[in-house]
C-alpha atoms as a PDB file:
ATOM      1  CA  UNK A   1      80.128 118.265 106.673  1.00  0.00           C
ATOM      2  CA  UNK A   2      78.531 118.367 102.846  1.00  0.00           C
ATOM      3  CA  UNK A   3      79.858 114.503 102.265  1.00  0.00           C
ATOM      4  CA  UNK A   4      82.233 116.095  99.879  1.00  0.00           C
ATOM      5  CA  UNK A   5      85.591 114.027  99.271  1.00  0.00           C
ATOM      6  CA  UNK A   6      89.038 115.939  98.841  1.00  0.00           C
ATOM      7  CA  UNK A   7      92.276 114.058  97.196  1.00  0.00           C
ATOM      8  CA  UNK A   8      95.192 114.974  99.325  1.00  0.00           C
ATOM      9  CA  UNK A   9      98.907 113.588  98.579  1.00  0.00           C
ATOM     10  CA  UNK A  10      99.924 111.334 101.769  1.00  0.00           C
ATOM     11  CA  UNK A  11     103.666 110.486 102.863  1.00  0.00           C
ATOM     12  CA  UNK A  12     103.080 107.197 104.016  1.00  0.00           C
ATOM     13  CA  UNK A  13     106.580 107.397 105.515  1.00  0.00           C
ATOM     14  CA  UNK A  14     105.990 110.393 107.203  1.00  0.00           C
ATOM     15  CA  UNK A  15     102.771 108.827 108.739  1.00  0.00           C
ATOM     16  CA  UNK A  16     104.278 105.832 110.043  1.00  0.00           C
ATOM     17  CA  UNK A  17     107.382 108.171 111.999  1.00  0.00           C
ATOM     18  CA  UNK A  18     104.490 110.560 112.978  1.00  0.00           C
ATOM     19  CA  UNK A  19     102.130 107.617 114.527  1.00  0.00           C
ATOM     20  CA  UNK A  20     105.198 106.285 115.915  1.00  0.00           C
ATOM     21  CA  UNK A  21     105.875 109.413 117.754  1.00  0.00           C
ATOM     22  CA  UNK A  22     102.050 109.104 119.314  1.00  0.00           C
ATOM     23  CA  UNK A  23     100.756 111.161 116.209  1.00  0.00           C
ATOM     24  CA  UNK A  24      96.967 110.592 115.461  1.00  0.00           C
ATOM     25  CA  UNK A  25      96.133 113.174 112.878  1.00  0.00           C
ATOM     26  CA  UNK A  26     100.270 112.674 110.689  1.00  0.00           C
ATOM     27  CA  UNK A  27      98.516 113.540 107.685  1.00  0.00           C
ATOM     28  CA  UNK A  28      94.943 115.681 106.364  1.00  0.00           C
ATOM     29  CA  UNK A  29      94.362 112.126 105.806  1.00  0.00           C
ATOM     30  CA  UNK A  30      95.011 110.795 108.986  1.00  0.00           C
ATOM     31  CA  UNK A  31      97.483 107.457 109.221  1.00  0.00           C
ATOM     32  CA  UNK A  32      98.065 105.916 106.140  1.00  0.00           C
ATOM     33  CA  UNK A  33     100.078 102.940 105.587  1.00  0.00           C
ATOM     34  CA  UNK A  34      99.930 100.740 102.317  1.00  0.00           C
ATOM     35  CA  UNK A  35      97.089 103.328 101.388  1.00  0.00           C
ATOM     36  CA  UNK A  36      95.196 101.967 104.019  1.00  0.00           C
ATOM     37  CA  UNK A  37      94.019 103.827 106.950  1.00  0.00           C
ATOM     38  CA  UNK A  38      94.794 103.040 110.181  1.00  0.00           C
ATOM     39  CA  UNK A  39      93.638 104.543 114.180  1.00  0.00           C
ATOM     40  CA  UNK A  40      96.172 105.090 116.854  1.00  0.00           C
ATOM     41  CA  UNK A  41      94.595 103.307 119.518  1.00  0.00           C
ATOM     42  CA  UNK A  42      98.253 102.970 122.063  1.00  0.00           C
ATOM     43  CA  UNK A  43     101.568 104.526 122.302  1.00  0.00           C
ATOM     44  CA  UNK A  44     103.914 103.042 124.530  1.00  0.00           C
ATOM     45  CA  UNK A  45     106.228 106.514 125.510  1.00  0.00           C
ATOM     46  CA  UNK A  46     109.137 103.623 127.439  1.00  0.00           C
ATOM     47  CA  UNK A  47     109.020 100.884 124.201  1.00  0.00           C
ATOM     48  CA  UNK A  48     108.545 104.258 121.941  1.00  0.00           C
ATOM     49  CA  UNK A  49     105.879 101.763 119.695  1.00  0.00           C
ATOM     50  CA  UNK A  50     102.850 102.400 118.699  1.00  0.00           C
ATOM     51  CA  UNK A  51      99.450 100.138 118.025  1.00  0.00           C
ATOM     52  CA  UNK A  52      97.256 100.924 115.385  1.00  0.00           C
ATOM     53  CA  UNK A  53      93.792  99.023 114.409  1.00  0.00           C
ATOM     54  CA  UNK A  54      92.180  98.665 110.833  1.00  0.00           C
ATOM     55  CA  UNK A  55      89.112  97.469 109.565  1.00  0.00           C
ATOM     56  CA  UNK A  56      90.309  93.124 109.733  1.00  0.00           C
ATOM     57  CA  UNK A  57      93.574  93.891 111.971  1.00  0.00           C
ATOM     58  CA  UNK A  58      96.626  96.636 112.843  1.00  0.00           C
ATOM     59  CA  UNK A  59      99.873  97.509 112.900  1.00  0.00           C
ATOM     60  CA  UNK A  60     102.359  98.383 115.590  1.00  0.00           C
ATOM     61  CA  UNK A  61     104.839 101.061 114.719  1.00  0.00           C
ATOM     62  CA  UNK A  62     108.170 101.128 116.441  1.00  0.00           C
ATOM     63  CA  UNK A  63     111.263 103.854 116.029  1.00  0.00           C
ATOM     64  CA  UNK A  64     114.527 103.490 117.003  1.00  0.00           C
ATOM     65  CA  UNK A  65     117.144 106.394 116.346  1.00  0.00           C
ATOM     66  CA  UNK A  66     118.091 105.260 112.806  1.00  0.00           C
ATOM     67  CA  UNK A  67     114.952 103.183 111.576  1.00  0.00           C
ATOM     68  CA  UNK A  68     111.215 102.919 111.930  1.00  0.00           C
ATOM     69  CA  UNK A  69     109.849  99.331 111.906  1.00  0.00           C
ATOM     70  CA  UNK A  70     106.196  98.488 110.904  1.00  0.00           C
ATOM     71  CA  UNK A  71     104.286  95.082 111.742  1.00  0.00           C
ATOM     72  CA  UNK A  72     101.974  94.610 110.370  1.00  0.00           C
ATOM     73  CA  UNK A  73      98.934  92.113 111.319  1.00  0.00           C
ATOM     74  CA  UNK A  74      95.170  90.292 109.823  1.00  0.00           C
ATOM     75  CA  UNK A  75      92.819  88.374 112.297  1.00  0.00           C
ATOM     76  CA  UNK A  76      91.864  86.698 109.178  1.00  0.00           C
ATOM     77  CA  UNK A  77      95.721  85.373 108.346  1.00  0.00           C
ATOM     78  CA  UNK A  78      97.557  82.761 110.092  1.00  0.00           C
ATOM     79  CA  UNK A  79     101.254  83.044 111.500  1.00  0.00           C
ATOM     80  CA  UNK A  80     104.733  80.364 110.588  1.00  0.00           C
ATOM     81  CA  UNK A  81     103.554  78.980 113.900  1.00  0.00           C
ATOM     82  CA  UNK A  82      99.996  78.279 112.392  1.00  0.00           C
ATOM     83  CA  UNK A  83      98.227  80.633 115.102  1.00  0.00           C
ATOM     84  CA  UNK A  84      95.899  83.608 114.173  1.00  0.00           C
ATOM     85  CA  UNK A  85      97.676  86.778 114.223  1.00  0.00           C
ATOM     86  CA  UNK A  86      96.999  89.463 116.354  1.00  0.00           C
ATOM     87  CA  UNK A  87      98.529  92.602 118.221  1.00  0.00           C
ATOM     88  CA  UNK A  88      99.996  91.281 121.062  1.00  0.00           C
ATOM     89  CA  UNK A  89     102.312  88.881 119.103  1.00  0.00           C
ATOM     90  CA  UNK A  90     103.318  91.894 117.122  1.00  0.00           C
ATOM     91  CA  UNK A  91     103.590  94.448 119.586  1.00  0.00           C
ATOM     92  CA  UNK A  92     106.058  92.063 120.715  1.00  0.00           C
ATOM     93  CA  UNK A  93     108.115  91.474 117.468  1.00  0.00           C
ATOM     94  CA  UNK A  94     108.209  94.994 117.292  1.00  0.00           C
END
């Protein structure tokens, strides 16, 4: 690599479905969510939901036949029950 930087157009939607489906590379960009990028890091093939990590916290990614759901969490945010979020609780909601 040269360190050179390319602009490519990303369909955020199309990334989420894509990491959902176990997905790493969705997009020349990789996942992007909230132009954000996210790693796969766990795909659950039974719960069909995925966990991604980003820099401060993640996202789990769950698709059903007629909607893909997105949680989204911060290690630096608290949750209505005044606990720190984190993955677990979300993998769950999801």
């Amino acid at each position: 690599m040269d360190g050179s930087t390319e602009n490519v157009e990303v369909n955020e939607v199309a990334c989420a479905i894509g990491a959902s489906e176990g997905n790493r590379q969705p997009s020349p960009a990789g996942v992007r969510m909230a132009g954000e990028k996210f790693m796969l890091t766990y795909k659950d093939d039974e719960q069909n939901v995925a966990q991604l990590t980003k820099r401060g916290g993640g996202a789990c990614v769950g698709k059903t036949a007629t909607a893909v759901v997105i949680g989204v969490w911060m290690k630096d945010q608290a949750d209505s029950n005044g606990k720190t979020q984190n993955m677990e609780d979300t993998f769950k909601l999801v």
